[in-house]
Protein backbone atom coordinates (compact mmCIF):
# COMPACT_ATOMS: atom_id res chain seq x y z
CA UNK A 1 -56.17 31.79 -25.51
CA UNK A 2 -54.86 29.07 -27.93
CA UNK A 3 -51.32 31.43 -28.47
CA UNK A 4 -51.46 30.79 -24.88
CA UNK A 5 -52.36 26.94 -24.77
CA UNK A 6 -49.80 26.53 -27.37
CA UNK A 7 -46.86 28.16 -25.45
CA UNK A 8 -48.34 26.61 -22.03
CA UNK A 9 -47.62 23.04 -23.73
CA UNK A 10 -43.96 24.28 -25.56
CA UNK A 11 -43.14 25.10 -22.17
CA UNK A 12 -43.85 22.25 -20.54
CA UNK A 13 -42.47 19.84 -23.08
CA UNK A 14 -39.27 22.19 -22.69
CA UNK A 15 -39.23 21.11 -19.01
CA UNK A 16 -39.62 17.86 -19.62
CA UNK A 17 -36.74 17.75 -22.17
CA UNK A 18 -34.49 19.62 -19.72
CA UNK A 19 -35.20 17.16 -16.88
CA UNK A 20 -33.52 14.39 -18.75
CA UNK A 21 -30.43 16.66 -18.68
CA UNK A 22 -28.69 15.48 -15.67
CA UNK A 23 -28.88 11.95 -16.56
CA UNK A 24 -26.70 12.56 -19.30
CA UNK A 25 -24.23 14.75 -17.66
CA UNK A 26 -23.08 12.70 -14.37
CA UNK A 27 -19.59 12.08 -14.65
CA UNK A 28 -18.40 13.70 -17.78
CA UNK A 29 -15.90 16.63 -18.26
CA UNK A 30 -16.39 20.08 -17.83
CA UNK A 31 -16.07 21.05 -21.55
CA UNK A 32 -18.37 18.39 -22.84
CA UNK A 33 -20.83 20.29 -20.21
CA UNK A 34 -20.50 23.00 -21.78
CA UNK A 35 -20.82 22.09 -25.24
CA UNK A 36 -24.26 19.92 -24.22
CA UNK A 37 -25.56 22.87 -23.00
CA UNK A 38 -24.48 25.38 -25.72
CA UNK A 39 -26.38 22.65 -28.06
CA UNK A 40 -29.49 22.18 -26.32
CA UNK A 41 -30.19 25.87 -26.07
CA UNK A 42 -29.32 26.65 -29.38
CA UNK A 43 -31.09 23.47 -30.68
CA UNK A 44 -33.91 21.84 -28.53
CA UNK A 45 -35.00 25.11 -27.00
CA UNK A 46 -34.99 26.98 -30.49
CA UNK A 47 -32.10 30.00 -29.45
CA UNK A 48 -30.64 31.88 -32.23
CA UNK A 49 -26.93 31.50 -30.35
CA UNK A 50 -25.84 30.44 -27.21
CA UNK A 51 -22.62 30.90 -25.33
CA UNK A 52 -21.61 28.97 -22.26
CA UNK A 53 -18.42 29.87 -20.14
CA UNK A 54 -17.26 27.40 -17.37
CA UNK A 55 -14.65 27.46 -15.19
CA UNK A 56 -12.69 24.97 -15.29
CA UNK A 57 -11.70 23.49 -11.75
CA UNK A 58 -8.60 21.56 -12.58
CA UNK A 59 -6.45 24.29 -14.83
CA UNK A 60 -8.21 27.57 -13.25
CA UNK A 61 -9.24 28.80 -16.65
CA UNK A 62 -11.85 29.31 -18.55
CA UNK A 63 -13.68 27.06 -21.19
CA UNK A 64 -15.73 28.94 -23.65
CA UNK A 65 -18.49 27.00 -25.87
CA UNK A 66 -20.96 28.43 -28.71
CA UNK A 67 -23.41 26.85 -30.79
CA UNK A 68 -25.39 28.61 -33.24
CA UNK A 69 -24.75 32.38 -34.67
CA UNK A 70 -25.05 35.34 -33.59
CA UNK A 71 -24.31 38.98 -34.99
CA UNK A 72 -21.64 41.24 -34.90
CA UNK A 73 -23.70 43.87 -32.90
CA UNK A 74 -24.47 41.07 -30.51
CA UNK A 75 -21.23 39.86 -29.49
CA UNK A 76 -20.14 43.65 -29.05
CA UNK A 77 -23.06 43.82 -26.73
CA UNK A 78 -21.72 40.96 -25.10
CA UNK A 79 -18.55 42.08 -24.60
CA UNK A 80 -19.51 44.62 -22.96
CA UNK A 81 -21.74 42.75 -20.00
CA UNK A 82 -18.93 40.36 -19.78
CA UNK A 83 -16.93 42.98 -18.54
CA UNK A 84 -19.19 43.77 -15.28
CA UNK A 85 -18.00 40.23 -13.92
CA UNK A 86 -15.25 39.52 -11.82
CA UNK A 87 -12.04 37.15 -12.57
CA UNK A 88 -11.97 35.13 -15.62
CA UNK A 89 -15.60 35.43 -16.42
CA UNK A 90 -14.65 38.77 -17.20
CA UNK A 91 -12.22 37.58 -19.97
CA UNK A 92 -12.89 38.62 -23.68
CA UNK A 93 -14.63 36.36 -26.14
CA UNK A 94 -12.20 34.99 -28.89
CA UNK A 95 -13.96 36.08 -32.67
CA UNK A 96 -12.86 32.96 -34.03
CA UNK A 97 -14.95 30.85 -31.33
CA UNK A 98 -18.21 32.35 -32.51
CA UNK A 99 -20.35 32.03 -35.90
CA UNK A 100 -21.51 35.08 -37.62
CA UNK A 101 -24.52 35.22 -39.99
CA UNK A 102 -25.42 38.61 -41.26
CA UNK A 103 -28.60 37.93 -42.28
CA UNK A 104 -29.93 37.24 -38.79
CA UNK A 105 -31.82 40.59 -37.56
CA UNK A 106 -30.77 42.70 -34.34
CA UNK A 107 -30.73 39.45 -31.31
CA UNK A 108 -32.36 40.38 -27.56
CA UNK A 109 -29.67 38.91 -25.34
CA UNK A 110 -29.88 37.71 -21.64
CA UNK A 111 -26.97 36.32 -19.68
CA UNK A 112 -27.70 33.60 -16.54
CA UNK A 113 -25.57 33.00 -14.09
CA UNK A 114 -23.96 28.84 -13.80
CA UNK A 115 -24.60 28.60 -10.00
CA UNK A 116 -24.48 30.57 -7.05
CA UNK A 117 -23.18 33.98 -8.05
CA UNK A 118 -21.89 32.46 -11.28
CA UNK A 119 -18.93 30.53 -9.14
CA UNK A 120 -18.89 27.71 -12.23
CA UNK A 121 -19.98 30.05 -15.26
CA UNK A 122 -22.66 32.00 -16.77
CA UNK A 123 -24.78 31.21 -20.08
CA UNK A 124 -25.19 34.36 -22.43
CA UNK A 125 -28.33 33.94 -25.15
CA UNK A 126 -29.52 35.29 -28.04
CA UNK A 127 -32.44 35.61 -30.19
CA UNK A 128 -34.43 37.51 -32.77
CA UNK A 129 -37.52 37.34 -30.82
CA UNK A 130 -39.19 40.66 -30.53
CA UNK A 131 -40.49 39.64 -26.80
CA UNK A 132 -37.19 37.99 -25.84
CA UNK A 133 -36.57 36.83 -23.04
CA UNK A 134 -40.21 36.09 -21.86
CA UNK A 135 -40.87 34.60 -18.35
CA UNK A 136 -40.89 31.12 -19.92
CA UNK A 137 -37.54 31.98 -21.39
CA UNK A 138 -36.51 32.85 -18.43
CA UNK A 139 -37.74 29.94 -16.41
CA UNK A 140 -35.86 27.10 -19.21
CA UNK A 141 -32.51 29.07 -19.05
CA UNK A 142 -32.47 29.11 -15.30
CA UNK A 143 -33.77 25.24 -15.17
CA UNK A 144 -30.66 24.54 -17.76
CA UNK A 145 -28.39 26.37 -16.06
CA UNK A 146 -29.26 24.81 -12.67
CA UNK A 147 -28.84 21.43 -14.21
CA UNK A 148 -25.55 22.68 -15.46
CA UNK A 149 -24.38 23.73 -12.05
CA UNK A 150 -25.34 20.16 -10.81
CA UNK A 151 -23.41 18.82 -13.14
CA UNK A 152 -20.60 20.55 -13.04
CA UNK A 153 -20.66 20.16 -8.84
CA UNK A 154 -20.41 16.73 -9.95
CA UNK A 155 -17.57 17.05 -12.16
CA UNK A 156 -16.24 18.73 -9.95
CA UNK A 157 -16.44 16.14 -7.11
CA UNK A 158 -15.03 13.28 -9.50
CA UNK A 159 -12.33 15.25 -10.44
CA UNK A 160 -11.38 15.99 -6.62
CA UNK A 161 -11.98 12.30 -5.67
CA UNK A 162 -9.49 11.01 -8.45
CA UNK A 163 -7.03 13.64 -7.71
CA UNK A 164 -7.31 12.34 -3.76
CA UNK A 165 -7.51 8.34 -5.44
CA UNK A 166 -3.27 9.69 -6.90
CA UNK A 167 -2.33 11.23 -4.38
CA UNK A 168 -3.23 8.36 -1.89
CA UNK A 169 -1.37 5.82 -5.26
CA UNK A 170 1.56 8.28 -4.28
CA UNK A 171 1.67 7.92 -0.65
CA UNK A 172 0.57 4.06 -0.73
CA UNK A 173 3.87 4.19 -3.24
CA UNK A 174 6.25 5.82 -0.92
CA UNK A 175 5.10 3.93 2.21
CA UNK A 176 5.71 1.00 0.49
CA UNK A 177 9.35 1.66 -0.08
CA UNK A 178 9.54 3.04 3.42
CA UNK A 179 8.31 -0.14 4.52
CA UNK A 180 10.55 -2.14 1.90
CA UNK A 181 13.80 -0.51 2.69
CA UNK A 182 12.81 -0.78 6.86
CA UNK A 183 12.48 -4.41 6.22
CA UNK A 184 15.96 -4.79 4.88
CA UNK A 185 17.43 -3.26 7.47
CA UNK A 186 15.16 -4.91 10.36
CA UNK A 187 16.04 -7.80 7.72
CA UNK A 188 20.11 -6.87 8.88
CA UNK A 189 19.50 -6.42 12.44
CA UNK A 190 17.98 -9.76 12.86
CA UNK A 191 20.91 -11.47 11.24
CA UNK A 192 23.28 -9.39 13.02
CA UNK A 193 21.39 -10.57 16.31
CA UNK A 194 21.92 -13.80 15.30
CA UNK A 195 25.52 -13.94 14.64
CA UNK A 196 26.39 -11.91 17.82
CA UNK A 197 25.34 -14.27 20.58
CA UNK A 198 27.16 -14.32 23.68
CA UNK A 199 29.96 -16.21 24.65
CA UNK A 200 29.77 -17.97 27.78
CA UNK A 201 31.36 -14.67 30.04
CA UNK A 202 29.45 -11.70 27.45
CA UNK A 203 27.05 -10.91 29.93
CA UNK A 204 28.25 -7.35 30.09
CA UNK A 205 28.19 -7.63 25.88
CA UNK A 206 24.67 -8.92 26.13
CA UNK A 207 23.74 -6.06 27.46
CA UNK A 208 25.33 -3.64 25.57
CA UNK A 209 23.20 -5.14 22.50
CA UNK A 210 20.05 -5.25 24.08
CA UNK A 211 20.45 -1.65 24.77
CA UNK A 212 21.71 -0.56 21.89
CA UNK A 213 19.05 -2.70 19.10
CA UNK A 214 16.39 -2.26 21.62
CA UNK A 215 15.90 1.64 21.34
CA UNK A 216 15.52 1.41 17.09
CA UNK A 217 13.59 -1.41 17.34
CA UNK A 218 11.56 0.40 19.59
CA UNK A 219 11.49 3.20 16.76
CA UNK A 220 10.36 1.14 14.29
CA UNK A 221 7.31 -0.41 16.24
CA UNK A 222 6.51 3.50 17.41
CA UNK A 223 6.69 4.58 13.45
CA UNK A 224 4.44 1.06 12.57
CA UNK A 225 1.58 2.36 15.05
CA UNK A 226 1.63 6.38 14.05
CA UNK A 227 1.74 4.86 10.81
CA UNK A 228 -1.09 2.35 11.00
CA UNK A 229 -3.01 5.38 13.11
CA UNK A 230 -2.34 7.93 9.83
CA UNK A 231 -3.04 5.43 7.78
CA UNK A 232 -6.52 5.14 9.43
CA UNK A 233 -7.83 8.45 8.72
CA UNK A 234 -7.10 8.13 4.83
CA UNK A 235 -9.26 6.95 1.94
CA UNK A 236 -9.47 2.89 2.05
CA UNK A 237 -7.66 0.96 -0.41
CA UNK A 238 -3.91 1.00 0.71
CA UNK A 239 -4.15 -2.53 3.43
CA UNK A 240 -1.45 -3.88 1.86
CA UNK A 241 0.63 -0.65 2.97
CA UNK A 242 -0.88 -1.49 6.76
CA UNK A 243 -0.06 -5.16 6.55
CA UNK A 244 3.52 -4.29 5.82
CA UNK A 245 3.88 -1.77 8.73
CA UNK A 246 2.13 -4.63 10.78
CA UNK A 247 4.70 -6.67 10.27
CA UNK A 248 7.36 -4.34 11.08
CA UNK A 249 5.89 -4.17 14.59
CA UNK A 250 5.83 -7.73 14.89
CA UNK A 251 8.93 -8.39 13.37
CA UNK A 252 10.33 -5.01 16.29
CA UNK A 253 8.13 -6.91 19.20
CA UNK A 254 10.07 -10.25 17.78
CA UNK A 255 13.49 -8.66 18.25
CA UNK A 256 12.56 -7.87 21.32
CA UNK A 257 11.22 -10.87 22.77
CA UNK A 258 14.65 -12.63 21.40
CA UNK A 259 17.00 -10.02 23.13
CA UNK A 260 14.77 -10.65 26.99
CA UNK A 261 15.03 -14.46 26.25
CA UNK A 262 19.17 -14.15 25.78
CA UNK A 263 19.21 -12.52 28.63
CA UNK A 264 17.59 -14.99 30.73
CA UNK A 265 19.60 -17.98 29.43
CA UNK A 266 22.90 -16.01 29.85
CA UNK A 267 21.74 -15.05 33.56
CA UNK A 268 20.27 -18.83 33.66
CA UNK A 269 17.04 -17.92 34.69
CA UNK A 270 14.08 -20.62 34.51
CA UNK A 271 12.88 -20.25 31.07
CA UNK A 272 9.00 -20.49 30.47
CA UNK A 273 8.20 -23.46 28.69
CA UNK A 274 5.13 -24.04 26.54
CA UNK A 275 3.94 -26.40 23.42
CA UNK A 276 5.44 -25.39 20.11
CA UNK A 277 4.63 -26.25 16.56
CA UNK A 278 8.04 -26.64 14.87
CA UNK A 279 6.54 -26.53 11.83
CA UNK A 280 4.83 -23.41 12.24
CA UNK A 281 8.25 -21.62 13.73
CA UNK A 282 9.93 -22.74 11.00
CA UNK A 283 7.22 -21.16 8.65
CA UNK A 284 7.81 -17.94 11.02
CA UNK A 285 11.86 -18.28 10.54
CA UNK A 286 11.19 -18.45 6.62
CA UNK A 287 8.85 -15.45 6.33
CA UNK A 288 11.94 -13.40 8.08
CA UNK A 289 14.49 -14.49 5.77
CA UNK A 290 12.07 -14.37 2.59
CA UNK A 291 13.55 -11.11 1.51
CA UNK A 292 16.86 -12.76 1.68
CA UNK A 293 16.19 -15.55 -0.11
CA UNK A 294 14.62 -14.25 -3.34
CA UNK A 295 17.39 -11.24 -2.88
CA UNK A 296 20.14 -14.36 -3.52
CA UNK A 297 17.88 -16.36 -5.58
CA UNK A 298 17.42 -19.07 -3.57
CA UNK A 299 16.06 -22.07 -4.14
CA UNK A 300 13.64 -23.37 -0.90
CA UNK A 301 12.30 -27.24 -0.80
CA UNK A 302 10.72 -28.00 2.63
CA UNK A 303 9.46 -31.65 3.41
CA UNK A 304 7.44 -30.75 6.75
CA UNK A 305 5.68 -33.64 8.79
CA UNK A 306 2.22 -32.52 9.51
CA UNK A 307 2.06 -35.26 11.54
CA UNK A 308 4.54 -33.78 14.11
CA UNK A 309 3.05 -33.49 17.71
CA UNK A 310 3.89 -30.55 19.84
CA UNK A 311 7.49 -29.72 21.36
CA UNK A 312 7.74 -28.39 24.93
CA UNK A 313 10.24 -25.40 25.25
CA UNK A 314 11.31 -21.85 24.66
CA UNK A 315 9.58 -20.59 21.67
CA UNK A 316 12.17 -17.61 21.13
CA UNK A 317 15.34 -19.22 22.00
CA UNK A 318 14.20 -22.80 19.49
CA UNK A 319 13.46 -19.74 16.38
CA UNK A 320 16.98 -18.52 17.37
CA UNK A 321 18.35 -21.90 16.62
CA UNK A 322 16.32 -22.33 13.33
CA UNK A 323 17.74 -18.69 12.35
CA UNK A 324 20.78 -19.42 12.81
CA UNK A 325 20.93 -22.44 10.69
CA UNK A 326 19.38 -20.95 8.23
CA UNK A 327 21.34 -17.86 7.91
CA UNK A 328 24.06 -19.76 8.16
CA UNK A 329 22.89 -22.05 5.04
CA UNK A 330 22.36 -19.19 2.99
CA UNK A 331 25.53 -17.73 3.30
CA UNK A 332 27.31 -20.86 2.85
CA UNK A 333 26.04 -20.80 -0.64
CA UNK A 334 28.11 -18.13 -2.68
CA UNK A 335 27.33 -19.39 -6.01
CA UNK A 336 24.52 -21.21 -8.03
CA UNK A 337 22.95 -23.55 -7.55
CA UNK A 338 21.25 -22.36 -4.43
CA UNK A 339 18.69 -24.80 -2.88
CA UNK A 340 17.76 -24.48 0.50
CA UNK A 341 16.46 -27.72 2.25
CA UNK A 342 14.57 -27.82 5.25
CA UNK A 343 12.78 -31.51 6.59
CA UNK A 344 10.81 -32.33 9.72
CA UNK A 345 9.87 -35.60 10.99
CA UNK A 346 9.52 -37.89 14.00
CA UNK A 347 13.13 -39.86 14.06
CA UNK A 348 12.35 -42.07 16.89
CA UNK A 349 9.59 -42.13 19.52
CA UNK A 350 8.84 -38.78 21.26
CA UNK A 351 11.55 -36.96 19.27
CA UNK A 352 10.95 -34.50 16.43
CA UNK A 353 13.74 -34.72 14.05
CA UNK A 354 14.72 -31.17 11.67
CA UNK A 355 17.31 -30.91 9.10
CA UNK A 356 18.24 -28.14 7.43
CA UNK A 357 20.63 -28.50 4.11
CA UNK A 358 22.34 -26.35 1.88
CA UNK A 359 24.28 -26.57 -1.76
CA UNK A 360 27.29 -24.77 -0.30
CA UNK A 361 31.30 -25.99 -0.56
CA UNK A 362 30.62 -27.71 3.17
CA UNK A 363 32.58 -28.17 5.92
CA UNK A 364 35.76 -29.76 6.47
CA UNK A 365 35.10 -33.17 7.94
CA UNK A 366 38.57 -32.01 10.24
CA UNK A 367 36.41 -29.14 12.10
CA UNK A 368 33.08 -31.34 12.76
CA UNK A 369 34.03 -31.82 16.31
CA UNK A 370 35.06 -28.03 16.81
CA UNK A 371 32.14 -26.78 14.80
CA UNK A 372 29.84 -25.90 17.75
CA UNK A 373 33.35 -24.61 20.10
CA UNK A 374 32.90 -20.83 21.49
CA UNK A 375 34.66 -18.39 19.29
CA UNK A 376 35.54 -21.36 16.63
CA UNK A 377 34.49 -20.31 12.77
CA UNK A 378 35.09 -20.93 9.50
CA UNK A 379 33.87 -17.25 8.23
CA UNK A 380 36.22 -14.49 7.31
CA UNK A 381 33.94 -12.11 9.47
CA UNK A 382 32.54 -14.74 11.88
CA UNK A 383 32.86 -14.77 15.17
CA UNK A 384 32.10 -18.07 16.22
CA UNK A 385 28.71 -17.68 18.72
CA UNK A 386 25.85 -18.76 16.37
CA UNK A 387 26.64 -22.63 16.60
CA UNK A 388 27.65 -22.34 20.21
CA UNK A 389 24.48 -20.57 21.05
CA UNK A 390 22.18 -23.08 18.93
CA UNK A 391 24.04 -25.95 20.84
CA UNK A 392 23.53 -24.25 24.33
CA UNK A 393 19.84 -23.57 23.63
CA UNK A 394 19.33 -27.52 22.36
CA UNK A 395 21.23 -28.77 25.16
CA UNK A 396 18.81 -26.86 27.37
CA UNK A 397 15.99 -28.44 26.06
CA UNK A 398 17.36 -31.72 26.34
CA UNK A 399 18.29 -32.44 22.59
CA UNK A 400 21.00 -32.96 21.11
CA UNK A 401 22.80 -30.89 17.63
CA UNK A 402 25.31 -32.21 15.12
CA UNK A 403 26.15 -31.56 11.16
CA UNK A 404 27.13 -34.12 8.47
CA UNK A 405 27.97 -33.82 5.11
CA UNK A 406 25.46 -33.46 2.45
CA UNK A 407 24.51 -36.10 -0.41
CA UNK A 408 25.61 -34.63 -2.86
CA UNK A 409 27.83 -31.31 -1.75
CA UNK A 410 27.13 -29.00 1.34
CA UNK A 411 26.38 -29.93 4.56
CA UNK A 412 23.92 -30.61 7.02
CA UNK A 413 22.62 -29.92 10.18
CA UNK A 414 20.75 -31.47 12.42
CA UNK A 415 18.78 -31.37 15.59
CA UNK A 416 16.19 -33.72 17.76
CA UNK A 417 14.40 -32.52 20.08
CA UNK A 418 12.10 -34.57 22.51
CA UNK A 419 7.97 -33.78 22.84
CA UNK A 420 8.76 -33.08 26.03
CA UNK A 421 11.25 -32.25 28.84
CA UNK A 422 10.61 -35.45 30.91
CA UNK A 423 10.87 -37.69 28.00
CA UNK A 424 14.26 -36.04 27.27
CA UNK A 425 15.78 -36.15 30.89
CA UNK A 426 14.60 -39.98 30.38
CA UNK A 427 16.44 -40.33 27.04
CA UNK A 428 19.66 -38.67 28.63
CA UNK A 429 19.90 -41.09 31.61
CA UNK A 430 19.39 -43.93 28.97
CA UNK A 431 22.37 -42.68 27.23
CA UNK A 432 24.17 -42.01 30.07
């Protein structure tokens, strides 16, 4: 009855060592599994040898782990039960991996399988016990192994959730330089729309564009919702990649929107007019040409009035006009320095005043009065609608467009534009 007690007690304490077990385990790599459960059997739980085979997940082999020794007799034994299992549990034992103490007497041996139908491993023991492997034994090996098999699940899981954390870095990677290289050329296609607006008898032309820029711009919004939609069913942690397609759909919707409002003035239909921040469209004009600007290094300085009260007009056709200028500055500006200038303010009552500077070679004083002429330009490519257009659309909205030279070099130019249409119509008869 005490023999009993006494093993009753060993037991239990066993138990309670091995329930600790997991604790230690969550997270960590197959092999250092292995080896803490090689060492607790052939330490804490008093084995003569242990051996512990895993399969590892991520390279498809097999990690083998011993601690303690074992005989020769033993591991021939061993061999030989190895070979009843099935793929590359079935693999032979390397001598060198095992110790060897010939003093040790014959060892009993049991082998327990790591999970269901040993899918992560088995654990082979040994030990000089004459009445190896008792119930007891049997009950702390399976417990061990269990705990083993958690563990390993969990390794398992870790290692699957940071191969799916890469391979999401990857995609986020790739969509971003989708997205980079879509913004160029949506980048392109905006300032080709805004150096190819129509002359005063390009209705036909007009057309034509808004056909052909329409149907990829359509694309591109398309691709920004699939993509958005994909993006959806993925692991979180790529927004950045679905604020970028975001704005390619609003930038597509934007090209859009510009192409319908063309139209309208060219076919002089009555034009919607509501109140517009200027401030905040030319915030919206400066997030389109950003890429442009740090592609070309330049320089931006904006003095804004916050002060400014609302404009009444075409929201689309006015960005046009600060597109344009902008554009234009920035081209006008081949070499360093490169400073882009861009002021707001009330210049008399009821008009907002906005001037837009650059550090370019300027313009002939001579072509001042021609500057804003259909077809007139001084570009080698040009073709001499941009100005026109920005008059046509201030003239519409009762303002009035001119350029100067700048203080120091470059030029600048200018438009006012009343708070709204009556006060204009009154300013024009004034002036008239």
């Amino acid at each position: 009855m005490a023999d009993e007690n006494l093993r009753l007690r060993a037991a239990l304490r066993d138990l309670v060592a091995l329930s600790t077990i997991p604790a230690g385990w969550i997270g960590i790599e197959p092999r250092a599994i292995a080896a803490g459960l090689a060492d607790i059997l052939a330490g804490s739980l008093g084995f003569d040898f242990a051996f512990v085979r895993l399969l590892d997940p991520t390279e498809g082999v097999a990690i083998d782990v011993t601690s303690g020794c074992a005989t020769r007799e033993f591991l021939d034994w061993l061999q030989v039960q190895l070979s009843t299992f099935d793929g590359s549990l079935r693999r032979q034992i390397i001598p060198n991996v095992v110790g060897f103490d010939d003093r040790l007497k014959s060892l009993r041996g049991i082998i327990i399988p790591v999970g269901f139908n040993a899918y992560a491993g088995l654990v082979a023991v040994g030990c000089e016990r004459s009445n190896f492997p008792t119930e007891t034994d049997r009950m702390l090996l399976t417990v061990a192994a269990n705990h083993a098999a958690t563990a390993f699940r969990s390794a398992n899981l870790i290692l699957e959730r940071r191969r799916a954390e890469e391979e999401v870095r990857k995609a986020r990677d790739e969509l971003e330089m989708k997205v980079m290289e879509r913004t160029a050329e949506l980048q392109r296609t905006m300032a080709e729309l805004a150096h190819m607006n129509r002359l005063a008898t390009a209705g036909i032309l007009l057309a034509s564009i808004a056909h052909e820029i329409n149907q990829p711009l359509t694309g591109i919004v398309m691709g920004a919702i699939a993509a958005r939609r994909w993006l959806a069913l993925r692991e979180p942690g790529i927004d950045e990649a679905r604020d970028a397609l975001d704005e390619i759909e609003s930038a597509g919707h934007r090209a859009g929107e510009i192409i319908t409002s063309l139209r309208g003035m060219f076919k002089k239909e009555t034009q919607a007019r509501n109140p517009i921040d200027i401030n905040k469209l030319i915030f919206t004009v400066l997030a389109i040409v950003r890429h442009e600007l740090q592609k070309l290094g330049v320089e931006l300085r904006t003095e804004l009035d916050e002060s400014l009260p609302a404009l009444e007009g075409d929201r689309v056709q006015l960005q046009q006009v600060v597109l344009n200028l902008v554009m234009n500055a920035i081209e006008a500006m081949p070499v360093a320095p490169r400073i882009l200038s861009i002021r707001s303010c009330i210049s008399k009552p009821n008009f907002v005043h906005v001037a837009v500077e650059d550090t370019g070679t300027g313009i002939d004083p001579s072509n001042h009065d021609h500057i804003f002429n259909p077809m007139f330009t001084t570009k080698e490519r040009g073709m001499g609608i941009g100005l026109s257009i920005c008059h046509s659309i201030i003239e519409s909205h009762n303002g009035r467009i001119w350029v100067t030279r700048g203080i120091d070099k470059g030029s600048i130019f200018q438009f006012e534009l009343p708070t709204n249409v009556g006060q204009g119509d009154l300013a024009r008869q004034h002036q008239a």
